[in-house]
Protein backbone atom coordinates (compact mmCIF):
# COMPACT_ATOMS: atom_id res chain seq x y z
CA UNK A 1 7.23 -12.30 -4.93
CA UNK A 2 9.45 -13.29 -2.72
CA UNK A 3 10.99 -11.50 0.16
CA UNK A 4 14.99 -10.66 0.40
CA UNK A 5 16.32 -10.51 4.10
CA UNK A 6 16.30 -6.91 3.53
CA UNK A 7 12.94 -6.12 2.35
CA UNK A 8 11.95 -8.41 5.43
CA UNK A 9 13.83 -6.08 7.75
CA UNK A 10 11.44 -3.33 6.85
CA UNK A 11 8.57 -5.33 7.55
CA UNK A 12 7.37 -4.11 4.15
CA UNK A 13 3.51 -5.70 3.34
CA UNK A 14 1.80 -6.30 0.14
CA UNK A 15 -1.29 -4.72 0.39
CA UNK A 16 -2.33 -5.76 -3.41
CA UNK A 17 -0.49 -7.48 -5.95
CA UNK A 18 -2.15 -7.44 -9.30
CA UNK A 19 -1.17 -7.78 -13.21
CA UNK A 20 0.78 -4.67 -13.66
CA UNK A 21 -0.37 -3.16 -10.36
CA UNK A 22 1.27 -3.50 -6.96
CA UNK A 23 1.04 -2.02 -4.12
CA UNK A 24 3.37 -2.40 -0.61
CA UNK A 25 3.23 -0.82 2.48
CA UNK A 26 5.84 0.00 5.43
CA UNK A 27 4.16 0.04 8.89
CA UNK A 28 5.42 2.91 10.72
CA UNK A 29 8.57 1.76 12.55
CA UNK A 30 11.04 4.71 14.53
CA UNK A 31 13.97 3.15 14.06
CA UNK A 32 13.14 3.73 10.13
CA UNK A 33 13.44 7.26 10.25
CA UNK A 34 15.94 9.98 10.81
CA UNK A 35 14.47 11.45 13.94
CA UNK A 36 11.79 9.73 15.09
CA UNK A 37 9.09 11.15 13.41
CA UNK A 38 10.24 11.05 9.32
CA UNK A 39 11.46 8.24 7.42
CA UNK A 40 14.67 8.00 6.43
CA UNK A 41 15.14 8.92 2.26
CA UNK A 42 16.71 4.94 1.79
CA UNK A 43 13.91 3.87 2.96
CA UNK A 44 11.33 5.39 0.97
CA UNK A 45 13.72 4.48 -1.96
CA UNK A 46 13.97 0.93 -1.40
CA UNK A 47 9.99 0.62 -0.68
CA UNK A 48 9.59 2.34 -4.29
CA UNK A 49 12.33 0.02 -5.46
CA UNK A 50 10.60 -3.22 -4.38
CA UNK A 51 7.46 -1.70 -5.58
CA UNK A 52 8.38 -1.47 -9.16
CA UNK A 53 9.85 -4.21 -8.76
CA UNK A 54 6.81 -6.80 -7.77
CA UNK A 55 4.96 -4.49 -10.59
CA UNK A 56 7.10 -5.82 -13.33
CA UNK A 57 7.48 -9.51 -12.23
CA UNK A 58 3.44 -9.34 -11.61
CA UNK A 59 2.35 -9.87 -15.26
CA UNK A 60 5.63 -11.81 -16.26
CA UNK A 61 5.84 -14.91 -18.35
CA UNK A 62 8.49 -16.66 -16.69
CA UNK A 63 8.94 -18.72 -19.68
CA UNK A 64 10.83 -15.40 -20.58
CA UNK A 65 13.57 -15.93 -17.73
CA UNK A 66 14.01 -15.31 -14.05
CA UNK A 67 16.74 -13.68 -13.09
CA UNK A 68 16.12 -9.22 -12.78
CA UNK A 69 17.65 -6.38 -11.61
CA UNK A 70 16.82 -2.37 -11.36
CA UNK A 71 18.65 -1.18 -14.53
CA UNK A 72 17.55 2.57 -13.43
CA UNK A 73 15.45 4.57 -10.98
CA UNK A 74 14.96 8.25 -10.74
CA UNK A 75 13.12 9.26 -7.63
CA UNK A 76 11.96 13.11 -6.30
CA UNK A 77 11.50 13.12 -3.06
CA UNK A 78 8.23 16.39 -2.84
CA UNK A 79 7.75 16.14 0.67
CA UNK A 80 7.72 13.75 4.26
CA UNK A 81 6.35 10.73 5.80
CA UNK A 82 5.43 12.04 9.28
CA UNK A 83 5.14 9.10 11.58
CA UNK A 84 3.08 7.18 9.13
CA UNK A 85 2.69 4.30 7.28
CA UNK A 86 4.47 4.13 3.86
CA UNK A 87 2.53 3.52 0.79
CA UNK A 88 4.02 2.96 -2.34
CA UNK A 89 2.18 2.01 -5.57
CA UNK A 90 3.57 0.67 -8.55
CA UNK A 91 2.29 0.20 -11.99
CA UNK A 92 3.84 -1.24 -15.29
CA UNK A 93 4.11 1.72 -17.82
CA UNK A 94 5.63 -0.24 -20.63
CA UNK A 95 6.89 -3.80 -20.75
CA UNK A 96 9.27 -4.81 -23.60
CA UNK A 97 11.30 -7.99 -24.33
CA UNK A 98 13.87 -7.60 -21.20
CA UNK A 99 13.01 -4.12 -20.37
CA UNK A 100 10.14 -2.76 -17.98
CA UNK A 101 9.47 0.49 -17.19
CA UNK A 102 7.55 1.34 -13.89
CA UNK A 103 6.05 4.39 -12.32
CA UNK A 104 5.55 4.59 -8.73
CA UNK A 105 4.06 6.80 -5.95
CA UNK A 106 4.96 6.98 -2.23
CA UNK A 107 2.11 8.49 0.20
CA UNK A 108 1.37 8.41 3.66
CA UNK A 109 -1.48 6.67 5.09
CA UNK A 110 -3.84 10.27 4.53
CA UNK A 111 -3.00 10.15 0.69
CA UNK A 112 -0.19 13.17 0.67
CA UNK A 113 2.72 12.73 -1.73
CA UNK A 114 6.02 11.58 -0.14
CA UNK A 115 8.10 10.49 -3.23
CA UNK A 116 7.18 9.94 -7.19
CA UNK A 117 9.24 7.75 -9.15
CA UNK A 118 10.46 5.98 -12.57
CA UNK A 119 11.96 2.43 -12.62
CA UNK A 120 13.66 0.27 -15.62
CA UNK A 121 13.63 -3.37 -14.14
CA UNK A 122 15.34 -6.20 -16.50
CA UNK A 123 14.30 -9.69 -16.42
CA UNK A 124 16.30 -12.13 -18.33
């Protein structure tokens, strides 16, 4: 999958990319977070986007089409990421004609729960 100039700004890292199962990391960086010591809520969001994201295009059949967006994303945010890595990963729940649905965690490098999430991605 490749990377958008934003996604490179975050230095985010694919740690394993796999049919249907993905998952990136963000090294810790300070000027990611709010106050120096816990990432900033976009972040964390567009980590789980781009997780979800590289989950659905992993098993695609790109005789299908090749152009995708997020159609939806609910994400609850159940606690912090204190000065650690990011880890976000993604798996396909469901993949339909144009429609995939996603689920994705967010952790810190010691396994604790920063962020769970649902994602619709399109691919046309």
């Amino acid at each position: 999958m490749p990377k958008t100039p934003f996604i490179g700004g975050l230095g985010l890292v694919f740690d394993k990319y796999e049919h249907d199962d993905v998952t990136v990391r963000v090294p810790f960086r300070e000027d990611l977070t709010n106050d120096g010591t816990y990432y900033h809520g976009g972040v964390v969001a567009a980590a789980i986007d781009t997780a979800g994201a590289a989950a659905a295009w992993s098993n695609h059949d790109f005789d299908k089409g090749a152009r995708a967006s997020t159609v939806a994303m609910s994400v609850q945010y159940v606690g912090a990421c204190k000065k650690s890595d990011l880890v976000c990963h993604a798996r396909t729940v469901r993949r339909g004609k144009e429609l995939t649905f996603t689920e994705i965690t967010a952790t810190d490098t010691d396994g604790n729960v920063v962020a769970h999430a649902v994602q619709t991605y399109r691919i046309v």
